[in-house]
PDB file of N, CA and C in Angstrom:
ATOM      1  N   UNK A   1     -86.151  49.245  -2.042  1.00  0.00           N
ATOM      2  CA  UNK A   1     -86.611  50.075  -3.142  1.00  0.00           C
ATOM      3  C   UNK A   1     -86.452  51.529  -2.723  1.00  0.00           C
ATOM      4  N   UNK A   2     -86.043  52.600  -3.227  1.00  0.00           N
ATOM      5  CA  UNK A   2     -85.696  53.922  -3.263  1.00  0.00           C
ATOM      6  C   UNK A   2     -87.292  54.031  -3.277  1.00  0.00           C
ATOM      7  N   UNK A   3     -87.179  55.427  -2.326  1.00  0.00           N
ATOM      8  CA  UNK A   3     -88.392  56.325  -2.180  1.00  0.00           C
ATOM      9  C   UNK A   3     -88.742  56.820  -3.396  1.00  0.00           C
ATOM     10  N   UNK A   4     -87.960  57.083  -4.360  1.00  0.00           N
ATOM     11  CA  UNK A   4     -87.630  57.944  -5.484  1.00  0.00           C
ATOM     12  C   UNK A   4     -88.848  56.955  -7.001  1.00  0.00           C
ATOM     13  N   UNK A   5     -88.810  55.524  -6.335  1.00  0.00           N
ATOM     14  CA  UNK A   5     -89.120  54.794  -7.335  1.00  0.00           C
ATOM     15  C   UNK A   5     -90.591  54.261  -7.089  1.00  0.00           C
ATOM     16  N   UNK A   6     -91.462  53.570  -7.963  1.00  0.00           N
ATOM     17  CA  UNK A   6     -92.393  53.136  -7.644  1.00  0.00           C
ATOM     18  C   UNK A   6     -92.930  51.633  -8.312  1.00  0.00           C
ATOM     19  N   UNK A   7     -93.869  51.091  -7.533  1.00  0.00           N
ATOM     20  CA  UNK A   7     -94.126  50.006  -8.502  1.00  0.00           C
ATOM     21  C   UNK A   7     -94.950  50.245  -9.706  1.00  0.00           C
ATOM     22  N   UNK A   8     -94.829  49.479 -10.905  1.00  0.00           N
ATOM     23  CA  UNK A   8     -95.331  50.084 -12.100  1.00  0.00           C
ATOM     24  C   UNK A   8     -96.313  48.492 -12.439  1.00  0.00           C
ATOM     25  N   UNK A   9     -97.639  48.753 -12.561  1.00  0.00           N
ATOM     26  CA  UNK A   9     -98.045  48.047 -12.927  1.00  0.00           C
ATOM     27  C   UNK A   9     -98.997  48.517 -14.777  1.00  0.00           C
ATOM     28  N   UNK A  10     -99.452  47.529 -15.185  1.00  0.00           N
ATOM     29  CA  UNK A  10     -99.656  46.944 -16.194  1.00  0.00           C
ATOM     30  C   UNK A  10    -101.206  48.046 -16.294  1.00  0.00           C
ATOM     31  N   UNK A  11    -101.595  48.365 -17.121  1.00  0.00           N
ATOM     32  CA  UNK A  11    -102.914  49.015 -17.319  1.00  0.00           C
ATOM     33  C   UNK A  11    -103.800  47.336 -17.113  1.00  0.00           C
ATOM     34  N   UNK A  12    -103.882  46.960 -17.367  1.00  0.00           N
ATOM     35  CA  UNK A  12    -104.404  45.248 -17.203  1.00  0.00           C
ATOM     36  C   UNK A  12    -104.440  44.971 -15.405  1.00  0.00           C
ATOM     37  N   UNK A  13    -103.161  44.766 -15.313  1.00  0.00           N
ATOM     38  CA  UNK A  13    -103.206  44.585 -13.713  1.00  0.00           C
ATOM     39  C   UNK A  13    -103.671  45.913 -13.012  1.00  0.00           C
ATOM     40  N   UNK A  14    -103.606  46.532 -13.353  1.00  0.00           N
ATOM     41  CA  UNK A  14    -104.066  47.570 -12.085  1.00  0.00           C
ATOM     42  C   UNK A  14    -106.082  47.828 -12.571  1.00  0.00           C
ATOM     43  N   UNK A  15    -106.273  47.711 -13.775  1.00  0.00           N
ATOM     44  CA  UNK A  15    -107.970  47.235 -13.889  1.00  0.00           C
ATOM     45  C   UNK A  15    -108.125  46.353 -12.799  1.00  0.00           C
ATOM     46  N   UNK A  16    -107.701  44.927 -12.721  1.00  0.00           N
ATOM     47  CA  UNK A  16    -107.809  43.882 -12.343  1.00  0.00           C
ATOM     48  C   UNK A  16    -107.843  44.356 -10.762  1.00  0.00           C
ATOM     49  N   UNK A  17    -106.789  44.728 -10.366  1.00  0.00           N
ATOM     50  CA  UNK A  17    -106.877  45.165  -8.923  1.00  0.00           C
ATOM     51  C   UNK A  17    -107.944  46.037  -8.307  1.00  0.00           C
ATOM     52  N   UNK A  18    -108.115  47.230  -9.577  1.00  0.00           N
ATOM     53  CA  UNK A  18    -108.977  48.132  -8.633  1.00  0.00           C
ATOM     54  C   UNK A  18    -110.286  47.528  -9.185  1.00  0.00           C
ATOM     55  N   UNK A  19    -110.664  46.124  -9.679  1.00  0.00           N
ATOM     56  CA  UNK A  19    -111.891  45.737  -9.575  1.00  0.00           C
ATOM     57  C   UNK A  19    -112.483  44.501  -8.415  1.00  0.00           C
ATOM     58  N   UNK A  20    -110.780  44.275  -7.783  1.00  0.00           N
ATOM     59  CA  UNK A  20    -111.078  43.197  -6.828  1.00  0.00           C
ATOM     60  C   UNK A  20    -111.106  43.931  -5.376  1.00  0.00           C
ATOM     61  N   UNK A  21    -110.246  45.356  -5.323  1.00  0.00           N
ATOM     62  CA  UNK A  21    -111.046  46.136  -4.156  1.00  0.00           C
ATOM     63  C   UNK A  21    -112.432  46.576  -4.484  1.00  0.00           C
ATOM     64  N   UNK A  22    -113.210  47.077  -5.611  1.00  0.00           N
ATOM     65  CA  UNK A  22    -114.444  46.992  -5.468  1.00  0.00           C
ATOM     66  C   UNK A  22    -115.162  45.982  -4.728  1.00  0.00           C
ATOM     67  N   UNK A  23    -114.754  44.843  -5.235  1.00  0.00           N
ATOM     68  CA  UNK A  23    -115.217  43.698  -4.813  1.00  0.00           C
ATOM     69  C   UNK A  23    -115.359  43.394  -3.386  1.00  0.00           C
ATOM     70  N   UNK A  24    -113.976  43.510  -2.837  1.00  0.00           N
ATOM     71  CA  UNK A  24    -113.810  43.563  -1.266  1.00  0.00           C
ATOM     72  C   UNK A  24    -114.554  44.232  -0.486  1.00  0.00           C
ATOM     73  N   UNK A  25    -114.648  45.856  -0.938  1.00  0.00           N
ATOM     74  CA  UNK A  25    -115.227  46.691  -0.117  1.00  0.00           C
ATOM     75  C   UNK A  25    -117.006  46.256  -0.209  1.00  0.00           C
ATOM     76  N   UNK A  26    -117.246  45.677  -2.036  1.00  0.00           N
ATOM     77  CA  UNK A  26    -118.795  45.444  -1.512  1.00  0.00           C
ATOM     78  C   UNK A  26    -118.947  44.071  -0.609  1.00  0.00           C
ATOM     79  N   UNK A  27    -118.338  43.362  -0.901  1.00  0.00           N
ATOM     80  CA  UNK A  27    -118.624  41.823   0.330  1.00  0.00           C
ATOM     81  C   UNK A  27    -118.086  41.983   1.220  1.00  0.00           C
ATOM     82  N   UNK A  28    -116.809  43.106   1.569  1.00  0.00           N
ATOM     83  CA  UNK A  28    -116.496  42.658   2.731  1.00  0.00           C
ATOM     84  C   UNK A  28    -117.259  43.851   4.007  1.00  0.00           C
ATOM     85  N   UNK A  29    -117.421  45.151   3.641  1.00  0.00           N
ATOM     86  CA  UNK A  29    -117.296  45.929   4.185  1.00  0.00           C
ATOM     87  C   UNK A  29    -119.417  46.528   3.537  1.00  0.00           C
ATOM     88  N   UNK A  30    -119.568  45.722   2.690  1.00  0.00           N
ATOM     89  CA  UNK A  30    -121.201  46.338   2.227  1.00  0.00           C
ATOM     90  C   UNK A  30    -121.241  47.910   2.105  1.00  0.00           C
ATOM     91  N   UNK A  31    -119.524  48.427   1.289  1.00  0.00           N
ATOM     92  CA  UNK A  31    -119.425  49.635   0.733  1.00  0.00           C
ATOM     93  C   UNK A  31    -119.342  49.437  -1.318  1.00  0.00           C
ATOM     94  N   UNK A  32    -120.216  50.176  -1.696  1.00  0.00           N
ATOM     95  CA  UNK A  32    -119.815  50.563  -2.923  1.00  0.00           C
ATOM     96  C   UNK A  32    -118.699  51.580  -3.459  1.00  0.00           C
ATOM     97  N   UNK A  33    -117.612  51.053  -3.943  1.00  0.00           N
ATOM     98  CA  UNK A  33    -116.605  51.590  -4.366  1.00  0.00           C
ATOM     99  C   UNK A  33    -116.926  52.363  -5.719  1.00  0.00           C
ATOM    100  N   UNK A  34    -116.384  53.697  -6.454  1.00  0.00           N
ATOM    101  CA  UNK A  34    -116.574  54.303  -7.335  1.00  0.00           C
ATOM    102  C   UNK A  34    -115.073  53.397  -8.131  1.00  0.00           C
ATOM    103  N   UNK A  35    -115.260  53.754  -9.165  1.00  0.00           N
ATOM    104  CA  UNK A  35    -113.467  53.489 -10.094  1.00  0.00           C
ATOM    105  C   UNK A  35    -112.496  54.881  -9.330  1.00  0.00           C
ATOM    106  N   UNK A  36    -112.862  55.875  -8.974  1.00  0.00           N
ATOM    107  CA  UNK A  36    -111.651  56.816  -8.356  1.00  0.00           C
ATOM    108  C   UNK A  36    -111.642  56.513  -6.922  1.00  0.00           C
ATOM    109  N   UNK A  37    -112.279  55.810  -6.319  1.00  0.00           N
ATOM    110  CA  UNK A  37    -112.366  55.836  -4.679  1.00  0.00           C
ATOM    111  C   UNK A  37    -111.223  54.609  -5.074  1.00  0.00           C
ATOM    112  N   UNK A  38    -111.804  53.604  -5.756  1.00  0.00           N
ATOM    113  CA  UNK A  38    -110.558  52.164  -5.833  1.00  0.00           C
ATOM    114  C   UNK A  38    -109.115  52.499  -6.397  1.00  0.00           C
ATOM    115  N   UNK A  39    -109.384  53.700  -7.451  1.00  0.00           N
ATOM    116  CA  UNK A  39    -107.781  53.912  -7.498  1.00  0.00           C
ATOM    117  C   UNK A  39    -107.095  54.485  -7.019  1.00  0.00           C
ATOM    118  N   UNK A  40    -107.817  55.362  -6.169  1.00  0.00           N
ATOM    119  CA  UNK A  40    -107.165  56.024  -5.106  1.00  0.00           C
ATOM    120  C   UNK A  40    -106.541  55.352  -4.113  1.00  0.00           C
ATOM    121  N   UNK A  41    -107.033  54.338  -3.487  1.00  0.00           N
ATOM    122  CA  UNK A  41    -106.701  53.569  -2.271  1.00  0.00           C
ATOM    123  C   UNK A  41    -106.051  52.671  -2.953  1.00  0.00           C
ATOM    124  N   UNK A  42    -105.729  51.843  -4.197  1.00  0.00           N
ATOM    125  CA  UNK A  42    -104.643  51.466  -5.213  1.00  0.00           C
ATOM    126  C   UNK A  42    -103.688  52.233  -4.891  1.00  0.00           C
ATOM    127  N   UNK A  43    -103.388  53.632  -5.372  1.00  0.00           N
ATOM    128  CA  UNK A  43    -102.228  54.622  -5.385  1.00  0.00           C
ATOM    129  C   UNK A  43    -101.523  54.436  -4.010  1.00  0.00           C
ATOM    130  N   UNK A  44    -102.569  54.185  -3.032  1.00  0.00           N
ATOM    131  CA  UNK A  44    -102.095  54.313  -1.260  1.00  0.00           C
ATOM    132  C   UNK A  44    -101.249  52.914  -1.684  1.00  0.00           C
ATOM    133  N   UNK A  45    -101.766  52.130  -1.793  1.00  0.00           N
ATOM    134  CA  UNK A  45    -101.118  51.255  -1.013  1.00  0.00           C
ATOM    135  C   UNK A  45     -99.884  50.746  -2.046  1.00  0.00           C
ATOM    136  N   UNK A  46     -99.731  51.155  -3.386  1.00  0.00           N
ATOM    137  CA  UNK A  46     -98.517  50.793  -4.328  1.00  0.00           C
ATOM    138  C   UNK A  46     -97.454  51.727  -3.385  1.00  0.00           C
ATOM    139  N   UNK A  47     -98.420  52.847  -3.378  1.00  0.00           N
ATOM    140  CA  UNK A  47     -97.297  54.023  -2.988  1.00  0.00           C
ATOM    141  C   UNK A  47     -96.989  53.227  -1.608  1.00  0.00           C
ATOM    142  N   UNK A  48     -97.215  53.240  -0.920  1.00  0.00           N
ATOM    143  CA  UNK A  48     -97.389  53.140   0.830  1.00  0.00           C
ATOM    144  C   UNK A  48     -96.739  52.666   1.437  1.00  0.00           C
ATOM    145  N   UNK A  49     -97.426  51.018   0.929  1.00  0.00           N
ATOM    146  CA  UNK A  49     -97.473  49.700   1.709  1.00  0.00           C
ATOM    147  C   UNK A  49     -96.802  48.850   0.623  1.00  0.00           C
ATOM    148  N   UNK A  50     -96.784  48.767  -0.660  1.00  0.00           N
ATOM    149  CA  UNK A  50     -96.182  47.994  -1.191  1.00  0.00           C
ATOM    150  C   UNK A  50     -94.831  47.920  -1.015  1.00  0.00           C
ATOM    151  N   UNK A  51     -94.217  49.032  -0.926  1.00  0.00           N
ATOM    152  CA  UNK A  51     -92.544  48.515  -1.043  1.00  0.00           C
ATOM    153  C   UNK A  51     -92.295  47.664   0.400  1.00  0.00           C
ATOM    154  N   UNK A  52     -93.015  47.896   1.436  1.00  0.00           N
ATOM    155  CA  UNK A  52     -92.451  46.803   2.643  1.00  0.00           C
ATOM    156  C   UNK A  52     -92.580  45.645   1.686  1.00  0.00           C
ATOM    157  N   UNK A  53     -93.844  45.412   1.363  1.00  0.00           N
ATOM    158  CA  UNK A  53     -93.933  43.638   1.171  1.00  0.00           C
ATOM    159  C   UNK A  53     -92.860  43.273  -0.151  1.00  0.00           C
ATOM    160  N   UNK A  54     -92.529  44.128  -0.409  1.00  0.00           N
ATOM    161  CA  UNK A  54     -91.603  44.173  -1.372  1.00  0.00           C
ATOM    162  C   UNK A  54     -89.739  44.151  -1.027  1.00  0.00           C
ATOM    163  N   UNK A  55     -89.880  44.771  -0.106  1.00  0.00           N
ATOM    164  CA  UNK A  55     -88.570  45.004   0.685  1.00  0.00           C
ATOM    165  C   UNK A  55     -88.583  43.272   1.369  1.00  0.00           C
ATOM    166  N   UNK A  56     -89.515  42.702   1.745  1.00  0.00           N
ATOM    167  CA  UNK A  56     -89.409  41.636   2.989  1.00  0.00           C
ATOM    168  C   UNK A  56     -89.438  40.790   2.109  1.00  0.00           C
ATOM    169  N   UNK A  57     -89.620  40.827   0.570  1.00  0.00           N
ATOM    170  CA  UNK A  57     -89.540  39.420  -0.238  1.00  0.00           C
ATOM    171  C   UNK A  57     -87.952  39.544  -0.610  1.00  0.00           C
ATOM    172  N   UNK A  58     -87.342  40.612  -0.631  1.00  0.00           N
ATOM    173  CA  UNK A  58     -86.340  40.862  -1.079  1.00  0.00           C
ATOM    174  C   UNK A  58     -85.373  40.114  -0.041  1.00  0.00           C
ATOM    175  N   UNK A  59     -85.211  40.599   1.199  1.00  0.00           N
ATOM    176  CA  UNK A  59     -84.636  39.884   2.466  1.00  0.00           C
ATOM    177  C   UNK A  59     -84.913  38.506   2.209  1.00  0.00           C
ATOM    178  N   UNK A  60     -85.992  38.244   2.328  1.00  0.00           N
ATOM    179  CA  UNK A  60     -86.287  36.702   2.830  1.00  0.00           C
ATOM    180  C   UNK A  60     -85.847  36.303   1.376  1.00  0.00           C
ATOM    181  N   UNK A  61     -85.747  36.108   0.300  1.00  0.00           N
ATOM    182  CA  UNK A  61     -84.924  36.066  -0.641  1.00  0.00           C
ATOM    183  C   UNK A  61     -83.075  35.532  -0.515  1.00  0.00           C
ATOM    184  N   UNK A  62     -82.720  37.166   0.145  1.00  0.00           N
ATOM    185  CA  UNK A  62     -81.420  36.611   0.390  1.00  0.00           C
ATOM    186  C   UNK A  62     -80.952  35.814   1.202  1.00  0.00           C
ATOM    187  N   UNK A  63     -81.758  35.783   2.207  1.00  0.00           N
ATOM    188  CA  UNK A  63     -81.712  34.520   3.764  1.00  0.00           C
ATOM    189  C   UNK A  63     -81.786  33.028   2.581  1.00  0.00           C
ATOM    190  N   UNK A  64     -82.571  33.048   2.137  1.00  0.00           N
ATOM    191  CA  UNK A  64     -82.853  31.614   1.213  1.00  0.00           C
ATOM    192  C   UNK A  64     -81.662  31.334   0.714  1.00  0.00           C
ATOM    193  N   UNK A  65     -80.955  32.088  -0.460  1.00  0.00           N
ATOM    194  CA  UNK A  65     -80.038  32.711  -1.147  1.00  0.00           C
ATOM    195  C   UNK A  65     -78.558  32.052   0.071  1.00  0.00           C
ATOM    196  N   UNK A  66     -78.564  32.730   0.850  1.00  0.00           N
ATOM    197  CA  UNK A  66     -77.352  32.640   1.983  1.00  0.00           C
ATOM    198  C   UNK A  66     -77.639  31.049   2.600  1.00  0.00           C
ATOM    199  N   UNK A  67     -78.594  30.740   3.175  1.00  0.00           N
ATOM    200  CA  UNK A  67     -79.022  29.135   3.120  1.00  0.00           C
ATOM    201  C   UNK A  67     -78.628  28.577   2.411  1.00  0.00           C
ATOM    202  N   UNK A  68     -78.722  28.291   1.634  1.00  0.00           N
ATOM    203  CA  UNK A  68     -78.403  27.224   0.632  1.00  0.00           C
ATOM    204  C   UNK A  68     -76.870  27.720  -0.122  1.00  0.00           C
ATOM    205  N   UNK A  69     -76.210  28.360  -0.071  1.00  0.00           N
ATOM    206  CA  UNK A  69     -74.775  28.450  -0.506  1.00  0.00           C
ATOM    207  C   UNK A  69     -74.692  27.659   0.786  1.00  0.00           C
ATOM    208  N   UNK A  70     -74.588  28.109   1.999  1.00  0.00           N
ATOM    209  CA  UNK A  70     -73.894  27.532   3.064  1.00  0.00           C
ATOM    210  C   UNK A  70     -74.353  25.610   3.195  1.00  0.00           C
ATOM    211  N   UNK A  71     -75.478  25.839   2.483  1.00  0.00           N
ATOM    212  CA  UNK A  71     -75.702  23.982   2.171  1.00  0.00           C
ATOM    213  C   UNK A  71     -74.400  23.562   1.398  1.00  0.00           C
ATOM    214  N   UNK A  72     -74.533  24.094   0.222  1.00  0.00           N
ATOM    215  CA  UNK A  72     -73.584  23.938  -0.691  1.00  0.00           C
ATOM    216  C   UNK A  72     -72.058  23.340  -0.790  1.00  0.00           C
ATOM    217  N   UNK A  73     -71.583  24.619   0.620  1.00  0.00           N
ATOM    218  CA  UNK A  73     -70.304  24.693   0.969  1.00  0.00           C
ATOM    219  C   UNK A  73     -70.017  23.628   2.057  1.00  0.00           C
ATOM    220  N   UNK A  74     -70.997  22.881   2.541  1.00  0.00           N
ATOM    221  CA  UNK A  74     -71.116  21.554   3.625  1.00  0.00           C
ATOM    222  C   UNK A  74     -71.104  20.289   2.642  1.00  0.00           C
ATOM    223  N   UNK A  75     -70.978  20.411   1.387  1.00  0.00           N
ATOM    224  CA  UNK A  75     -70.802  18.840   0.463  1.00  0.00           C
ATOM    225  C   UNK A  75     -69.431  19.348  -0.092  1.00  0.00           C
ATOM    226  N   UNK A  76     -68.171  20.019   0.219  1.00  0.00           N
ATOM    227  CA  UNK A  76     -66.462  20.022  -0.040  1.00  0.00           C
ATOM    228  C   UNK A  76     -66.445  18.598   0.411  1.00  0.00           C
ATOM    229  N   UNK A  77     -65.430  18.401  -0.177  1.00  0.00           N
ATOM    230  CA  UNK A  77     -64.733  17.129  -0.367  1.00  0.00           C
ATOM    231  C   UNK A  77     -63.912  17.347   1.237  1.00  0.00           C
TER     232      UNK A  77
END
């Protein structure tokens, strides 16, 4: 993914998200999250951290992708 670009989520999904880091931070961490503290640390990690896990589905994708042609090409006559 280009630096240039970002992930775009859904007004729906990104509610959804910055209500399940609330969530996290109160059970996991016994912090109360505000709605701007959660979308802030949302923004971090779309911006951040998402494109790796995004980049590594992409790879492991084409490895799959390249696997299985080369299956493919092992049933020629």
């Amino acid at each position: 993914m280009k630096s240039t670009e970002r992930i775009k989520l859904s007004k729906e999904t990104r509610a959804h998200m910055i209500e399940e880091i609330k969530r996290y931070f109160l059970n996991e961490r016994d912090e109360e999250l505000g709605e701007l503290a959660a979308g802030l640390f949302l923004d971090f990690i779309t911006k951040e951290l998402a494109p790796e896990f995004y980049n590594q589905g992409i790879y492991d994708s084409s490895n799959y992708m390249r696997d299985k042609s080369e299956d493919l090409l092992s049933i020629q006559i």
